[in-house]
C-alpha atoms as a PDB file:
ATOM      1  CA  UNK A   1     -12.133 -18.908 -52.354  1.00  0.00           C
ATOM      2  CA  UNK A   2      -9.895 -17.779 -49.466  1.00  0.00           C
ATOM      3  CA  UNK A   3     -10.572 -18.614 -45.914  1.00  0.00           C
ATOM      4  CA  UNK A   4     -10.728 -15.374 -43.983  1.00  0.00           C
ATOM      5  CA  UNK A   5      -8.539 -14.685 -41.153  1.00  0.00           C
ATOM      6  CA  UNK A   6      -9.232 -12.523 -37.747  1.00  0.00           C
ATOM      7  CA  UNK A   7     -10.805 -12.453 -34.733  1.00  0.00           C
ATOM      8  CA  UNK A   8     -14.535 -12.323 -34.182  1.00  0.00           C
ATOM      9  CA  UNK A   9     -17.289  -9.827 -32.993  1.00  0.00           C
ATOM     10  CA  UNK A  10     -17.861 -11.964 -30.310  1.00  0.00           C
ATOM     11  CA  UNK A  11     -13.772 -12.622 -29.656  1.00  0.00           C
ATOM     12  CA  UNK A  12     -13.487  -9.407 -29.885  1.00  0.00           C
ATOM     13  CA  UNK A  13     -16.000  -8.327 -27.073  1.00  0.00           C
ATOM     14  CA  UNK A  14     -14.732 -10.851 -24.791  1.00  0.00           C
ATOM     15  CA  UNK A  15     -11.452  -9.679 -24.917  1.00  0.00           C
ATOM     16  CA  UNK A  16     -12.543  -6.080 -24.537  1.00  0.00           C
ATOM     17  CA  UNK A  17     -15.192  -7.149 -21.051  1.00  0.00           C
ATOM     18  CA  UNK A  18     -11.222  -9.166 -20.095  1.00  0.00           C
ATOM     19  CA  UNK A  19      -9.371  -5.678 -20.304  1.00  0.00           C
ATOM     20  CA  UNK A  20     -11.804  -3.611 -18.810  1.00  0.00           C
ATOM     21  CA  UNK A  21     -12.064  -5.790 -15.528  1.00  0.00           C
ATOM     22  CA  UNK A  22      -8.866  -6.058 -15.186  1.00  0.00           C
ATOM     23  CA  UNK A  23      -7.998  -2.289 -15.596  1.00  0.00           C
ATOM     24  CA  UNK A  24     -11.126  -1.825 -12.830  1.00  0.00           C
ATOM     25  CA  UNK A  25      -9.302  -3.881 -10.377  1.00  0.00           C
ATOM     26  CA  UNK A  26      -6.471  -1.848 -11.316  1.00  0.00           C
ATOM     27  CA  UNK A  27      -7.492   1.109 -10.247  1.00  0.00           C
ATOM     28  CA  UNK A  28      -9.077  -0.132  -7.120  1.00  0.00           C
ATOM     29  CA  UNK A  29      -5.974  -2.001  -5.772  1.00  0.00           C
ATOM     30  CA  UNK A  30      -3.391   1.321  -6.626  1.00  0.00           C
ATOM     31  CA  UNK A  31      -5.136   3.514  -4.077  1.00  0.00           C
ATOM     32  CA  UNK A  32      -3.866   0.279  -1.096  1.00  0.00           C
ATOM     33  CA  UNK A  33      -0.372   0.096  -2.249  1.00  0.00           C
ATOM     34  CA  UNK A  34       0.398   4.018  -2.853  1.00  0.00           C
ATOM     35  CA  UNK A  35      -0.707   4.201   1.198  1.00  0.00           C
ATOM     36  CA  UNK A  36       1.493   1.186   1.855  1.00  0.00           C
ATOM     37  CA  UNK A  37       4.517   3.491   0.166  1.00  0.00           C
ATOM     38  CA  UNK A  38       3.634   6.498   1.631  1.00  0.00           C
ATOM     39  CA  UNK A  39       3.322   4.711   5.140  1.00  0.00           C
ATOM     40  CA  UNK A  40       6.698   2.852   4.002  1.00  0.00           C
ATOM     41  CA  UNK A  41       8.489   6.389   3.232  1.00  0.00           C
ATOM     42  CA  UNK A  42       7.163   8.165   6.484  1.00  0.00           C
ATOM     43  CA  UNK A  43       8.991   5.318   8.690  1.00  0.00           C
ATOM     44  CA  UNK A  44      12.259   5.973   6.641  1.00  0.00           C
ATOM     45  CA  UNK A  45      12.750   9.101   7.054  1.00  0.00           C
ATOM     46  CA  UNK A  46      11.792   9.293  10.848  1.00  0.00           C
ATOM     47  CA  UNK A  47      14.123   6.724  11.486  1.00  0.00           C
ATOM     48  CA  UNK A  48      16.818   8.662   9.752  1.00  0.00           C
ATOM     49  CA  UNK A  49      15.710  11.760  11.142  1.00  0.00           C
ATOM     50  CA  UNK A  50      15.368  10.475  14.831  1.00  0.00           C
ATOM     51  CA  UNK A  51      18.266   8.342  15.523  1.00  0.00           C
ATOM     52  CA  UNK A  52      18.122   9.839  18.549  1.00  0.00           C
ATOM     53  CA  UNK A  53      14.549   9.933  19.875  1.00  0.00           C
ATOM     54  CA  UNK A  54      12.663   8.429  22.141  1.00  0.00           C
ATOM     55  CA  UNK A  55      10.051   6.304  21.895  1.00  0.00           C
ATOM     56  CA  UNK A  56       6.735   8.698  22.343  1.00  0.00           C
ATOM     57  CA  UNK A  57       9.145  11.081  20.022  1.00  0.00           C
ATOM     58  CA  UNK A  58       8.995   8.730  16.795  1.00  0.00           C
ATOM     59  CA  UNK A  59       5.508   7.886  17.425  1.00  0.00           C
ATOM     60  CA  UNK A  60       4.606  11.913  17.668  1.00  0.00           C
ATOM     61  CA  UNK A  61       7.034  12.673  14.648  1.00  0.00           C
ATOM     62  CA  UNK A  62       4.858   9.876  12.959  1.00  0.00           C
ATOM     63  CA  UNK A  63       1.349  11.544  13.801  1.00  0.00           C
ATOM     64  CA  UNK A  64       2.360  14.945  12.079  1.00  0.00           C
ATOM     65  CA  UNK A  65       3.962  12.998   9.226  1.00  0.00           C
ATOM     66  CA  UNK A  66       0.416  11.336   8.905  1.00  0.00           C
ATOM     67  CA  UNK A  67      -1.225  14.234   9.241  1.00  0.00           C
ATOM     68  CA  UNK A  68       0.492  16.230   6.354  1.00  0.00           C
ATOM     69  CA  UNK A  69       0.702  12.810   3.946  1.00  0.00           C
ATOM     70  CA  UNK A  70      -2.865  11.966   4.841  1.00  0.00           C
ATOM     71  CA  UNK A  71      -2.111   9.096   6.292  1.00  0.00           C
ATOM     72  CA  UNK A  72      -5.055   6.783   7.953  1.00  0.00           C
ATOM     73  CA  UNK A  73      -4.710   3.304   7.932  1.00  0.00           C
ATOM     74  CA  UNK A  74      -2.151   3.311  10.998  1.00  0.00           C
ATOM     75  CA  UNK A  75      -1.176   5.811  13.985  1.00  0.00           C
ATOM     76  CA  UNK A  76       1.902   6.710  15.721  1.00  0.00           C
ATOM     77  CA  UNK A  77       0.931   4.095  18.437  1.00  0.00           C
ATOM     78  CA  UNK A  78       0.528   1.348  15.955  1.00  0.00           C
ATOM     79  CA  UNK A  79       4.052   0.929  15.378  1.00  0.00           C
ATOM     80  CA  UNK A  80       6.305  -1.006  16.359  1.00  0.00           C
ATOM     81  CA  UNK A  81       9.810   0.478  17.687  1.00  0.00           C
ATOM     82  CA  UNK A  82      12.626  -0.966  18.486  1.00  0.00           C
ATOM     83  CA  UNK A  83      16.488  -0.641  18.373  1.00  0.00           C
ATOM     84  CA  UNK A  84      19.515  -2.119  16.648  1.00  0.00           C
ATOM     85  CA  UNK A  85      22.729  -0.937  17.983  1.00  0.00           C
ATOM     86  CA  UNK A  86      22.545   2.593  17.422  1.00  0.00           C
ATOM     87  CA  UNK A  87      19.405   2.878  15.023  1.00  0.00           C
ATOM     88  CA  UNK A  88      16.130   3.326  15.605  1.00  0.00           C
ATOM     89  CA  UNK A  89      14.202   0.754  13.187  1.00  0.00           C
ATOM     90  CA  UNK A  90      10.526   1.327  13.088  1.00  0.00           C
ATOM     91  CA  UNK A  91       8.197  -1.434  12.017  1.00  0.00           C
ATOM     92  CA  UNK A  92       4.217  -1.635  11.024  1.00  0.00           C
ATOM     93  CA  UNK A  93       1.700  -4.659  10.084  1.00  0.00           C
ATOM     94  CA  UNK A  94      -1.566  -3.662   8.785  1.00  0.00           C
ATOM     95  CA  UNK A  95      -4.482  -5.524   6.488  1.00  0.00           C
ATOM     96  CA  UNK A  96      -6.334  -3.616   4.007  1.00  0.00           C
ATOM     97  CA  UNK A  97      -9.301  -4.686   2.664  1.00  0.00           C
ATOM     98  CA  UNK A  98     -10.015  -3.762  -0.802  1.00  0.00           C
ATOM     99  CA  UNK A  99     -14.002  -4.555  -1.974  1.00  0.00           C
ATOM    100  CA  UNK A 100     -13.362  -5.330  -5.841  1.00  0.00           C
ATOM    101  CA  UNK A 101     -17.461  -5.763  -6.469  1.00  0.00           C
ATOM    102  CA  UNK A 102     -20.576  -7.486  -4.849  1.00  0.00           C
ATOM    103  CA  UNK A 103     -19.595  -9.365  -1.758  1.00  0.00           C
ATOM    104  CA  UNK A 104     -16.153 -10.042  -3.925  1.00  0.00           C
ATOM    105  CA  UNK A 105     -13.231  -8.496  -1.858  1.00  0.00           C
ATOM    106  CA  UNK A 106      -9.189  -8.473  -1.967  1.00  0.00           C
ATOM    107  CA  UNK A 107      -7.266  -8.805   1.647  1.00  0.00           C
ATOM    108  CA  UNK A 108      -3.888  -7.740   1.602  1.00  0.00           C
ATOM    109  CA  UNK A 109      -1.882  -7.864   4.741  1.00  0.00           C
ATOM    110  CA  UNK A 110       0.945  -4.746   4.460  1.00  0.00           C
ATOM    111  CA  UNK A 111       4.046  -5.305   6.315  1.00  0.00           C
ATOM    112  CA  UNK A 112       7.484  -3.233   6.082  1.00  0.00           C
ATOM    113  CA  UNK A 113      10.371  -2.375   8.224  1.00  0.00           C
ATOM    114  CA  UNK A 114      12.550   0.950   8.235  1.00  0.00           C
ATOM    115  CA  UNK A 115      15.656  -0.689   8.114  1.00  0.00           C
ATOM    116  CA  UNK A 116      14.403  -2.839   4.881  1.00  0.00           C
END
């Protein structure tokens, strides 16, 4: 008689509850990180954009940037801005809290710079 070969029922249901978490937490954690790129991709292009500007300037070019990405984790007068030389380089530090399920939650503390 041959020994049979495979996984189990039960081995197989494990693995199955093991994907399906994971692919949960998945899909809560995305939503954070495609705001942190969005957020990330406004402060580029303003600080190509407005070399020039002042400071109020960035932070209002920011605002309507926000408003048409639907951006709001940060505002125009949560930035930092400073300058290097001739360039403008914008800056931002935010957490995000991410509740994955009961009193079980993620912290992640965003941070990027526009001349990154």
């Amino acid at each position: 008689m041959k020994n049979q070969r495979g996984i189990t029922l039960i081995g197989m249901v494990v693995v199955c509850i093991v994907i399906v978490l994971v692919a949960i937490g998945g899909l809560k954690i995305a939503p954070a990180y495609i705001e942190y790129f969005k957020v990330k991709k406004a402060i580029s292009g303003i600080a190509q954009t407005n070399g020039k500007g002042t400071v109020q300037d960035v932070r209002i070019a920011f605002d309507r940037r926000a408003a048409i990405d639907d951006i709001d984790v940060i505002a125009g007068r949560d930035l930092e801005i400073t300058k290097e030389g001739n360039d403008i380089v914008i800056s931002f530090a935010y957490p995000k809290r991410v509740s994955l399920f009961g009193n079980v939650s993620v912290v992640f503390d965003f941070a990027a710079s526009s001349n990154n």
